[in-house]
PDB file of N, CA and C in Angstrom:
ATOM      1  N   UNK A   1      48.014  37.335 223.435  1.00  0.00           N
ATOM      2  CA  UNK A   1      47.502  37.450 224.780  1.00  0.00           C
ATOM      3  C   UNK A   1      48.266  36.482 225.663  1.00  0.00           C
ATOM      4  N   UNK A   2      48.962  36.894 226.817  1.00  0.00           N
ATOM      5  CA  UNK A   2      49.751  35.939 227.774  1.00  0.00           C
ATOM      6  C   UNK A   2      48.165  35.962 229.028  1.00  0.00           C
ATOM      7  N   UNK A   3      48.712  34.311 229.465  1.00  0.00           N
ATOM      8  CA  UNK A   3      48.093  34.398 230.985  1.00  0.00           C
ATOM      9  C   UNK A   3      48.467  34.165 231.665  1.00  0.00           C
ATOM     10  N   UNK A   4      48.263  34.441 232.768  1.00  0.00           N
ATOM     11  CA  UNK A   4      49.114  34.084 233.842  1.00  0.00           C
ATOM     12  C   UNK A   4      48.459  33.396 235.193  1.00  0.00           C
ATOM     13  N   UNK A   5      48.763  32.664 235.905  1.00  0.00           N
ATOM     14  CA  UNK A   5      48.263  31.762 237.114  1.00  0.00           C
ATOM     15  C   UNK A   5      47.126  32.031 237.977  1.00  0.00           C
ATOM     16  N   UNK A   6      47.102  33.545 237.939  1.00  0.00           N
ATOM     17  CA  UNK A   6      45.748  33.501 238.495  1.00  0.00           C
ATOM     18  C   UNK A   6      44.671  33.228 237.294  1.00  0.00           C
ATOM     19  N   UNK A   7      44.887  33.642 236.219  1.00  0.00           N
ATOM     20  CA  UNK A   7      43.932  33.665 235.096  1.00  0.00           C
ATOM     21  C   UNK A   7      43.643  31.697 234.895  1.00  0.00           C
ATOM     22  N   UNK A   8      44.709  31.160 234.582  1.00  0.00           N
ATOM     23  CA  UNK A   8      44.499  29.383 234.202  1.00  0.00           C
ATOM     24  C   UNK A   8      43.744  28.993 235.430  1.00  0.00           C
ATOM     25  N   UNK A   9      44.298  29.717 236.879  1.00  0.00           N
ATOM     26  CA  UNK A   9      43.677  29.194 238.007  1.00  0.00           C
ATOM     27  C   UNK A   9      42.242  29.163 237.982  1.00  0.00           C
ATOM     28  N   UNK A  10      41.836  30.455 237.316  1.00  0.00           N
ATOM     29  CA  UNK A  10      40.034  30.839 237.514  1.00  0.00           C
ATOM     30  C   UNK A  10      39.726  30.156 236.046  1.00  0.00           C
ATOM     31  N   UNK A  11      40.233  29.814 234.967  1.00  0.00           N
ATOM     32  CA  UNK A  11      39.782  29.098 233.768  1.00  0.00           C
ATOM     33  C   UNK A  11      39.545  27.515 234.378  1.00  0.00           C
ATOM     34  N   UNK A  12      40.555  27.215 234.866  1.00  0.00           N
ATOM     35  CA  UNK A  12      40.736  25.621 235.104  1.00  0.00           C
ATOM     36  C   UNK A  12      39.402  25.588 236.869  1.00  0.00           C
ATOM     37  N   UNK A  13      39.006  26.737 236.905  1.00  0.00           N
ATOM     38  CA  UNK A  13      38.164  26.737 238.275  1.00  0.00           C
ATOM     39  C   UNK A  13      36.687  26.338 237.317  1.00  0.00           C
ATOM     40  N   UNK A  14      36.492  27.311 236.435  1.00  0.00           N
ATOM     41  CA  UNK A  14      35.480  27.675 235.724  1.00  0.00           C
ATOM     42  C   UNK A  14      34.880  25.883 234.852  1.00  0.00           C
ATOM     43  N   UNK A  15      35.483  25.302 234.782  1.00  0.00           N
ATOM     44  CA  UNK A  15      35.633  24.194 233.777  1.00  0.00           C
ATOM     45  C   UNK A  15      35.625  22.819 234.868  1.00  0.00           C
ATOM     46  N   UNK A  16      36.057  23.407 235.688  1.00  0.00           N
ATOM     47  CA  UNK A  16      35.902  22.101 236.642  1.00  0.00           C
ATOM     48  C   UNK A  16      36.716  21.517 236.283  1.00  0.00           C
ATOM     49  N   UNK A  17      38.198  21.867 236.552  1.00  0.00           N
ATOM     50  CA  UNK A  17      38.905  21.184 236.053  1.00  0.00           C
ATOM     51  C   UNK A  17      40.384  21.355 237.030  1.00  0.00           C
ATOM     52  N   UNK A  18      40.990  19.895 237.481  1.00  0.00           N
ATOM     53  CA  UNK A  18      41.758  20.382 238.390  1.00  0.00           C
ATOM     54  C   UNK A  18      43.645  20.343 237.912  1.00  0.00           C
ATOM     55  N   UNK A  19      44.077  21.705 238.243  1.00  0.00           N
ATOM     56  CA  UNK A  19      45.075  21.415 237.562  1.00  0.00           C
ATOM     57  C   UNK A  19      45.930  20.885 238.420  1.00  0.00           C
ATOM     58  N   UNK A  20      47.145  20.219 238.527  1.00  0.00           N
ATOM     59  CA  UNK A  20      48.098  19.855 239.728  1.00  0.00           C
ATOM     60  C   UNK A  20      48.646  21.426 240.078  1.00  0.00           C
ATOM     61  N   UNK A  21      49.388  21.361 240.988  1.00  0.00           N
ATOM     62  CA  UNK A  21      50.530  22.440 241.692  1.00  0.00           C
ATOM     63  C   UNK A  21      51.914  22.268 240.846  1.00  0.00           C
ATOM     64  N   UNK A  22      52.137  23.243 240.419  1.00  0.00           N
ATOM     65  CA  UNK A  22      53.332  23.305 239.556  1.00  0.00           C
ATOM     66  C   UNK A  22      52.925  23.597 238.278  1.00  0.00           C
ATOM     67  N   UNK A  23      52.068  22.850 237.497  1.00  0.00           N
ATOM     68  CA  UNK A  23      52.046  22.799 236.299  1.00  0.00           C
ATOM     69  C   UNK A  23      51.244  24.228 235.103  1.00  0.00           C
ATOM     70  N   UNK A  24      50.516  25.229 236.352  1.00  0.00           N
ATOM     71  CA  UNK A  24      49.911  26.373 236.259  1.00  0.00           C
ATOM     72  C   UNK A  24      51.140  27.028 235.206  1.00  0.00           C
ATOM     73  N   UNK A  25      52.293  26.796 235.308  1.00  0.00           N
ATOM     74  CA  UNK A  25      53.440  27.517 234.470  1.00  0.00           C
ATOM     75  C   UNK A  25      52.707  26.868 232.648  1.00  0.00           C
ATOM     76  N   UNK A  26      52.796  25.596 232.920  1.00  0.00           N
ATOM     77  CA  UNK A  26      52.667  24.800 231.565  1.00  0.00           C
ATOM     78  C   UNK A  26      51.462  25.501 230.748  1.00  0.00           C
ATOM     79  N   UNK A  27      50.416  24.759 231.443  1.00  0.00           N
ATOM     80  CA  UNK A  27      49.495  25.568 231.213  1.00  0.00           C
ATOM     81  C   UNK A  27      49.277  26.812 230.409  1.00  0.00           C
ATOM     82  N   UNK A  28      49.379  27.835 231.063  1.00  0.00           N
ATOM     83  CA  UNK A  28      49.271  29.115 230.788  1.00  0.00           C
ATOM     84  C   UNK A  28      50.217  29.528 229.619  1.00  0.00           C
ATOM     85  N   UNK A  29      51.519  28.754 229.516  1.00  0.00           N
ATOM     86  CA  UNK A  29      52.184  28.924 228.350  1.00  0.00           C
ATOM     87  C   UNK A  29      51.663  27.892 226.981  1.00  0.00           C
ATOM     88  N   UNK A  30      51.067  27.100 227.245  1.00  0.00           N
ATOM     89  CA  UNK A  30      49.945  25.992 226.412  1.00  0.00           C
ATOM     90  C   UNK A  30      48.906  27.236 225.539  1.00  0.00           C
ATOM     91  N   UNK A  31      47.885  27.723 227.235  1.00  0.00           N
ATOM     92  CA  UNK A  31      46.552  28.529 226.168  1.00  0.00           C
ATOM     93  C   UNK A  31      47.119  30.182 225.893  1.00  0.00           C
ATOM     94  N   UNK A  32      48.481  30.364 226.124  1.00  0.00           N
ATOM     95  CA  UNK A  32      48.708  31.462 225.594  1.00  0.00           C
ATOM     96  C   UNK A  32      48.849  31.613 223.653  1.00  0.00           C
ATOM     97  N   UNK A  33      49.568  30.776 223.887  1.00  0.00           N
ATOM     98  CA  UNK A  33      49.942  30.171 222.441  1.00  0.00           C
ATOM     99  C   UNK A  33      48.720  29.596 221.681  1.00  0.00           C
ATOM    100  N   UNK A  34      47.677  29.121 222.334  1.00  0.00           N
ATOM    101  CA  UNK A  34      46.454  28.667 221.340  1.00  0.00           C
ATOM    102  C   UNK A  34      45.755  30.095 221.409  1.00  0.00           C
ATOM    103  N   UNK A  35      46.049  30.794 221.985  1.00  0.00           N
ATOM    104  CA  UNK A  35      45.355  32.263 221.730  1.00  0.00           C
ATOM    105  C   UNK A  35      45.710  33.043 220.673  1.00  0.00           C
ATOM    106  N   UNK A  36      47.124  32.986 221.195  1.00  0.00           N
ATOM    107  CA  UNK A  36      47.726  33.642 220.144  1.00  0.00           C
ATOM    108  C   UNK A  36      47.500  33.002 218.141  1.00  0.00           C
ATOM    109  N   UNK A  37      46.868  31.969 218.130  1.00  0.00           N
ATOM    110  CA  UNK A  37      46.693  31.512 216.813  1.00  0.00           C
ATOM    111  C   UNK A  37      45.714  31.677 216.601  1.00  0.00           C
ATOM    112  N   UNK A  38      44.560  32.118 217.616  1.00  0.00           N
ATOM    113  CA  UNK A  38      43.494  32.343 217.161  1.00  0.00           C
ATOM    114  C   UNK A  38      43.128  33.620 217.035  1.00  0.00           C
ATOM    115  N   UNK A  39      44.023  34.443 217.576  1.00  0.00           N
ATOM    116  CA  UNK A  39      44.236  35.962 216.858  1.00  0.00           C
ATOM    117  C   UNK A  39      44.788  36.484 215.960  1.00  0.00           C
ATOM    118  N   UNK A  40      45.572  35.203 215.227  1.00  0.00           N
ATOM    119  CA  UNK A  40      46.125  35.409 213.857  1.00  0.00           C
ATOM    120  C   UNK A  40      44.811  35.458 213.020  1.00  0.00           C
ATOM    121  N   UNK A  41      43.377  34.890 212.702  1.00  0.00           N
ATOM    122  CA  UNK A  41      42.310  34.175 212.219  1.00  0.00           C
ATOM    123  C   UNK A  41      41.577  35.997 212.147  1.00  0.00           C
ATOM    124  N   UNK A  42      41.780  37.182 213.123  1.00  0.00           N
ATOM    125  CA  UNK A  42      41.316  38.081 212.903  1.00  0.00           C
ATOM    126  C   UNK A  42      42.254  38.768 212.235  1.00  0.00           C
ATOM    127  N   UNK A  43      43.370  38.338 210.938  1.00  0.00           N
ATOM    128  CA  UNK A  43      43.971  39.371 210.178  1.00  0.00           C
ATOM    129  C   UNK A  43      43.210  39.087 209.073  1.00  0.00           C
ATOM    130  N   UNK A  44      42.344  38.326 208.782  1.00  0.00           N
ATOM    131  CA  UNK A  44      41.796  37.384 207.668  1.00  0.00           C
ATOM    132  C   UNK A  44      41.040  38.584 206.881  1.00  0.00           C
ATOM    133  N   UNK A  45      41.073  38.702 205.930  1.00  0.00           N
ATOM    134  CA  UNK A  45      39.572  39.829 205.013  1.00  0.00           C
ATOM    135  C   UNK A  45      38.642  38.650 204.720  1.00  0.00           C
ATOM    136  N   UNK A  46      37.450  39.015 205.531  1.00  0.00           N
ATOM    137  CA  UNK A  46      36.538  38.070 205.295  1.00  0.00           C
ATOM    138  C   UNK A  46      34.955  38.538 204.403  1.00  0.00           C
ATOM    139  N   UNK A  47      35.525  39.725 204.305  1.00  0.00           N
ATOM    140  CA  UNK A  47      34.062  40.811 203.558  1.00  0.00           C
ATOM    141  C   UNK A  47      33.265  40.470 202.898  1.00  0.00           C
ATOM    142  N   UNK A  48      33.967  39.471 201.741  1.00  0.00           N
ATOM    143  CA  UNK A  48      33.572  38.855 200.249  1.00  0.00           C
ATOM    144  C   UNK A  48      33.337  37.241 200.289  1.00  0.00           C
ATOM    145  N   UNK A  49      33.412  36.632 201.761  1.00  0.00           N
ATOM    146  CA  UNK A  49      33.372  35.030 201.691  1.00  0.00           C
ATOM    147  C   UNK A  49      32.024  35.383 201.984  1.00  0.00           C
ATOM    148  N   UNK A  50      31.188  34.431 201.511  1.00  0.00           N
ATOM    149  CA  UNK A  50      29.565  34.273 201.781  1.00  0.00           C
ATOM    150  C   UNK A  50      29.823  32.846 203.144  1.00  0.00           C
ATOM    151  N   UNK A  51      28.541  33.268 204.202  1.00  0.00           N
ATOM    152  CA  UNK A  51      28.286  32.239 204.788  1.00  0.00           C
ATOM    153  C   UNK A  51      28.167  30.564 204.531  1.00  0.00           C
ATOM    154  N   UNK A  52      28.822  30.031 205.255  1.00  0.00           N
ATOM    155  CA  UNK A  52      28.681  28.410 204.570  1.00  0.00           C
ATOM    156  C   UNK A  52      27.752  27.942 205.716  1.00  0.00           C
ATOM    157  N   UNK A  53      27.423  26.657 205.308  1.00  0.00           N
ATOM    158  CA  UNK A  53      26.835  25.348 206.288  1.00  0.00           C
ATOM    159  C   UNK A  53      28.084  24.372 206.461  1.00  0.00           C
ATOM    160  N   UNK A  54      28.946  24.481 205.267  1.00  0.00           N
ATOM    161  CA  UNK A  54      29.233  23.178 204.701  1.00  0.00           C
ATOM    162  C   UNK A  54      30.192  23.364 203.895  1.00  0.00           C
ATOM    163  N   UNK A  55      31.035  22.543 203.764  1.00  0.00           N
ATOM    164  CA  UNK A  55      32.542  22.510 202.434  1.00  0.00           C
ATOM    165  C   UNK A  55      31.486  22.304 200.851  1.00  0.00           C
ATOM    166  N   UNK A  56      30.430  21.848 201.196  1.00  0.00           N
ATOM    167  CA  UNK A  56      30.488  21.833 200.122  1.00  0.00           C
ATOM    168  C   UNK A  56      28.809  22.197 199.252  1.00  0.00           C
ATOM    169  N   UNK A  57      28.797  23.184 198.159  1.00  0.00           N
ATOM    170  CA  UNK A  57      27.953  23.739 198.400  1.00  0.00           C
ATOM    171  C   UNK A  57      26.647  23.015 198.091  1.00  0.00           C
ATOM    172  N   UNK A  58      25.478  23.107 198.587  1.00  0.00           N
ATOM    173  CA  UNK A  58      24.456  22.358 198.563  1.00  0.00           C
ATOM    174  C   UNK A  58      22.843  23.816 198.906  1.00  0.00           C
ATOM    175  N   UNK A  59      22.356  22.891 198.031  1.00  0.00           N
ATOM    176  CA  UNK A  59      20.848  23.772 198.091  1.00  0.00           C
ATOM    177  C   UNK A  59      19.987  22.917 199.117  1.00  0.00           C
ATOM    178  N   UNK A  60      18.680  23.548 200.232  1.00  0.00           N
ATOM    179  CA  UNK A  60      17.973  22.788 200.009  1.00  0.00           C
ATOM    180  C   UNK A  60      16.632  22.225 199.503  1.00  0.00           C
ATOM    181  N   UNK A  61      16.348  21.061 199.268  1.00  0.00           N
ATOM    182  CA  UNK A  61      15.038  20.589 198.441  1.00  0.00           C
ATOM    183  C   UNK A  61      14.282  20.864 199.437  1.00  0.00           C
ATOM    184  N   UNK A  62      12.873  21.598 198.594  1.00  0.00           N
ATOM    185  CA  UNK A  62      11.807  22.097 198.928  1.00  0.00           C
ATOM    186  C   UNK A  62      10.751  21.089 198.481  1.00  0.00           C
ATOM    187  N   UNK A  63       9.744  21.160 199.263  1.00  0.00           N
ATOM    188  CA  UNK A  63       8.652  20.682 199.304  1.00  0.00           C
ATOM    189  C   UNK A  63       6.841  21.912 199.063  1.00  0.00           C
ATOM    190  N   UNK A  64       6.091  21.066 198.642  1.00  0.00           N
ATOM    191  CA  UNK A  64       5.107  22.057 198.108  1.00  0.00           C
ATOM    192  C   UNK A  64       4.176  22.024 200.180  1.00  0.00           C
ATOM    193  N   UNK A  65       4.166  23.044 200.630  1.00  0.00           N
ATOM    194  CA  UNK A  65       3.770  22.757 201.614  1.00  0.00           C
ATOM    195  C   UNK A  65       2.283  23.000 201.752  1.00  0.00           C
ATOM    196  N   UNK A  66       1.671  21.755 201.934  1.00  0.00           N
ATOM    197  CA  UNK A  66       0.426  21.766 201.620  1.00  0.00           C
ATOM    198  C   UNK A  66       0.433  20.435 203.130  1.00  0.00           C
ATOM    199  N   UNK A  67      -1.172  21.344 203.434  1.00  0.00           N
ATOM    200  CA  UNK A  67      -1.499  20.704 204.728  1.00  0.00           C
ATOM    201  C   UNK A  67      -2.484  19.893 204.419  1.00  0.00           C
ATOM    202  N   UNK A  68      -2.195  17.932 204.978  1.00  0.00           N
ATOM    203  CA  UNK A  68      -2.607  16.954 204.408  1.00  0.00           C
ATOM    204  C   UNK A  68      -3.292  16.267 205.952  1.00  0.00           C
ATOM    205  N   UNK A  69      -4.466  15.276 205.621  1.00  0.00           N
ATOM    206  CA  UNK A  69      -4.463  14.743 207.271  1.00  0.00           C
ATOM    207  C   UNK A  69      -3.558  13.049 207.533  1.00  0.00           C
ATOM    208  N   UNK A  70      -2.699  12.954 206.409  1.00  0.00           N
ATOM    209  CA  UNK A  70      -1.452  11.967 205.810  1.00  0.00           C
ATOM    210  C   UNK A  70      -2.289  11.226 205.014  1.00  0.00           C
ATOM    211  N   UNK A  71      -3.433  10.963 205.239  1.00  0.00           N
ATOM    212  CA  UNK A  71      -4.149   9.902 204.529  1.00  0.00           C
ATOM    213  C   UNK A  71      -4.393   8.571 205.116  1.00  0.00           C
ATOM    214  N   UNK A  72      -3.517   8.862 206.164  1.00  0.00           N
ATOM    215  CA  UNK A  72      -3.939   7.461 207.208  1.00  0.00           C
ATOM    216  C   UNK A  72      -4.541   7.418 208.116  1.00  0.00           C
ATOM    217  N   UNK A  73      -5.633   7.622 208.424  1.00  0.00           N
ATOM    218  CA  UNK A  73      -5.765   8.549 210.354  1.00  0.00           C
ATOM    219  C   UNK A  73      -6.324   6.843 210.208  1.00  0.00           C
ATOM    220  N   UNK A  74      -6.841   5.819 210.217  1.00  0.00           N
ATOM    221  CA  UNK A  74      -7.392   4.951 210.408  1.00  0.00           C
ATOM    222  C   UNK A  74      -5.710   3.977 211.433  1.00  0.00           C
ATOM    223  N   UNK A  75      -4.928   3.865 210.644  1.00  0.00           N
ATOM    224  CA  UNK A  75      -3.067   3.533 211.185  1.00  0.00           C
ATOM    225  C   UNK A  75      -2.796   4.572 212.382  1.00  0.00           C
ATOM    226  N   UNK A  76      -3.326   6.003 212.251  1.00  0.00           N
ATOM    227  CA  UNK A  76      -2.676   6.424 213.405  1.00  0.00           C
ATOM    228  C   UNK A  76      -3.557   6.298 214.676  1.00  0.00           C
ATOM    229  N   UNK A  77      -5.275   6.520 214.160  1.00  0.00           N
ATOM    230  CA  UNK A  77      -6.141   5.729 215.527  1.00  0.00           C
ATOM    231  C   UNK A  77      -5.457   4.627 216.256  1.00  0.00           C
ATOM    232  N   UNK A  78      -4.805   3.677 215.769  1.00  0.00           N
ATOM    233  CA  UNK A  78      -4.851   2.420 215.708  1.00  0.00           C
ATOM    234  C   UNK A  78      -4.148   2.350 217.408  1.00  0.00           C
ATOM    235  N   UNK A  79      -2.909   3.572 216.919  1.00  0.00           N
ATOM    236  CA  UNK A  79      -1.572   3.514 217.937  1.00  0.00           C
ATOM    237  C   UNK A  79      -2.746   4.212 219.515  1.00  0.00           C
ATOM    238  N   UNK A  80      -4.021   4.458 219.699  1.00  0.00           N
ATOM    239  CA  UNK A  80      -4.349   5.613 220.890  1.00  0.00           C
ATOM    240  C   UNK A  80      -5.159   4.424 221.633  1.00  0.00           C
ATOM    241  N   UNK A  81      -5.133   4.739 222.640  1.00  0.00           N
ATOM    242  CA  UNK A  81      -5.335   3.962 223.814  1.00  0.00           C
ATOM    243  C   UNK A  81      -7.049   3.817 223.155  1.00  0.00           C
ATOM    244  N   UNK A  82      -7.628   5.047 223.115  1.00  0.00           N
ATOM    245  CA  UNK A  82      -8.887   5.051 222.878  1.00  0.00           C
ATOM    246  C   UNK A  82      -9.423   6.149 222.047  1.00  0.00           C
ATOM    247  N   UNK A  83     -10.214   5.999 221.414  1.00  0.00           N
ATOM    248  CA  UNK A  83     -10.766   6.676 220.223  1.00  0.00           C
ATOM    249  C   UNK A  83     -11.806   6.947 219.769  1.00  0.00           C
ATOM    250  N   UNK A  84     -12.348   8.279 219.219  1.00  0.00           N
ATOM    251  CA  UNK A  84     -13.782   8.333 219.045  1.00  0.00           C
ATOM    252  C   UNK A  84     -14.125   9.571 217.996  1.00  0.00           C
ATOM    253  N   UNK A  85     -15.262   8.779 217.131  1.00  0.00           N
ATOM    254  CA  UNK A  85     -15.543   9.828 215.553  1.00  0.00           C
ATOM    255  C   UNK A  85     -14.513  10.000 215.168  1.00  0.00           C
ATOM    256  N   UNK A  86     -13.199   9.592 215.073  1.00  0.00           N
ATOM    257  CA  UNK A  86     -12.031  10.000 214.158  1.00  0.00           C
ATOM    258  C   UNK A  86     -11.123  10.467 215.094  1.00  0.00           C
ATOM    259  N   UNK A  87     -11.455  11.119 216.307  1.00  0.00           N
ATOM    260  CA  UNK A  87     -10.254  11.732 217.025  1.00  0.00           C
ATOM    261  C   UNK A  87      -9.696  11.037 218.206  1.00  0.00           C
ATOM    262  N   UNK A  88      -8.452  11.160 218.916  1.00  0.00           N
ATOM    263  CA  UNK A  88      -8.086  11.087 220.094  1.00  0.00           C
ATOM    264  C   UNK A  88      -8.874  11.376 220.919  1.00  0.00           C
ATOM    265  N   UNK A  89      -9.075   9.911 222.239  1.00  0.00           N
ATOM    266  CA  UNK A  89     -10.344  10.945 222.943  1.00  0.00           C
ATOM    267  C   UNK A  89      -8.938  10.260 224.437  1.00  0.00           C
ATOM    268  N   UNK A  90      -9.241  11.594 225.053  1.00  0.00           N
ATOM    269  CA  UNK A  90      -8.030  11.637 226.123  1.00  0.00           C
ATOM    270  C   UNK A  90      -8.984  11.919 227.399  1.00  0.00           C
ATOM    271  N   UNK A  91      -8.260  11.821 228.728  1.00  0.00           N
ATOM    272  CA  UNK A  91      -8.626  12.278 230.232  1.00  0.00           C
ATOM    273  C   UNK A  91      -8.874  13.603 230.183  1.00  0.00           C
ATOM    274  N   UNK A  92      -9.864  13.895 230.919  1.00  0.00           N
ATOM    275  CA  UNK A  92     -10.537  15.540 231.083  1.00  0.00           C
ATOM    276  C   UNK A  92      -9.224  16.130 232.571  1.00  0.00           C
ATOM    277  N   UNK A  93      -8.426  17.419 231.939  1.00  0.00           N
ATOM    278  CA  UNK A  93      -7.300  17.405 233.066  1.00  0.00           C
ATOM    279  C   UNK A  93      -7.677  18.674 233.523  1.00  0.00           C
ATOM    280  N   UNK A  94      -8.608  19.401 233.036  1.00  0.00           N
ATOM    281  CA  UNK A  94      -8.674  20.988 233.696  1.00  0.00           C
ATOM    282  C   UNK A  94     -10.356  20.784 234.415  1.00  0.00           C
ATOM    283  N   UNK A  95     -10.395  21.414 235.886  1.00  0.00           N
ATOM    284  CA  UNK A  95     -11.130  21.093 236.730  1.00  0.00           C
ATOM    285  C   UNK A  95     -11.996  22.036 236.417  1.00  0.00           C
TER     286      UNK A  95
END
């Protein structure tokens, strides 16, 4: 894919990005060429690679998910401005 000056003009517009006068030549011969390598990347057969996260392969650890009240609520009262029978007691906000 070539670009050409109006195209870097509206990329380098898009990005906020200011290019000098003159250099629109450079440029455009710069992201032609990074295009062009990244259209080499679609000759690839990719059918048979499985999705990665990561170079390197990893499972992840599971947990038994079981709903607990942590066992501390007495430590987490502790952190609330104010408190009552066990719960958060907060400002009344709906009229």
């Amino acid at each position: 894919m070539s670009l050409d000056k109006a195209t870097v003009a509206r990329i380098a517009r898009l990005a906020r990005i200011k290019v000098p006068a003159g250099e629109e030549d450079a440029l455009a011969a710069d992201l032609s060429r990074i295009l062009a390598f990244v259209e080499q990347l679609n000759e690839l057969d990719c059918t048979d690679v499985p999705p990665m996260t990561s170079s390197e392969a990893m499972k992840l650890r599971r947990r038994a998910d079981e709903v607990t009240d942590g066992g501390i609520p007495e430590k987490v009262l502790a952190n609330a401005p104010e408190a009552r029978d066990g719960y958060f007691t907060v400002p009344k906000v709906v009229e």
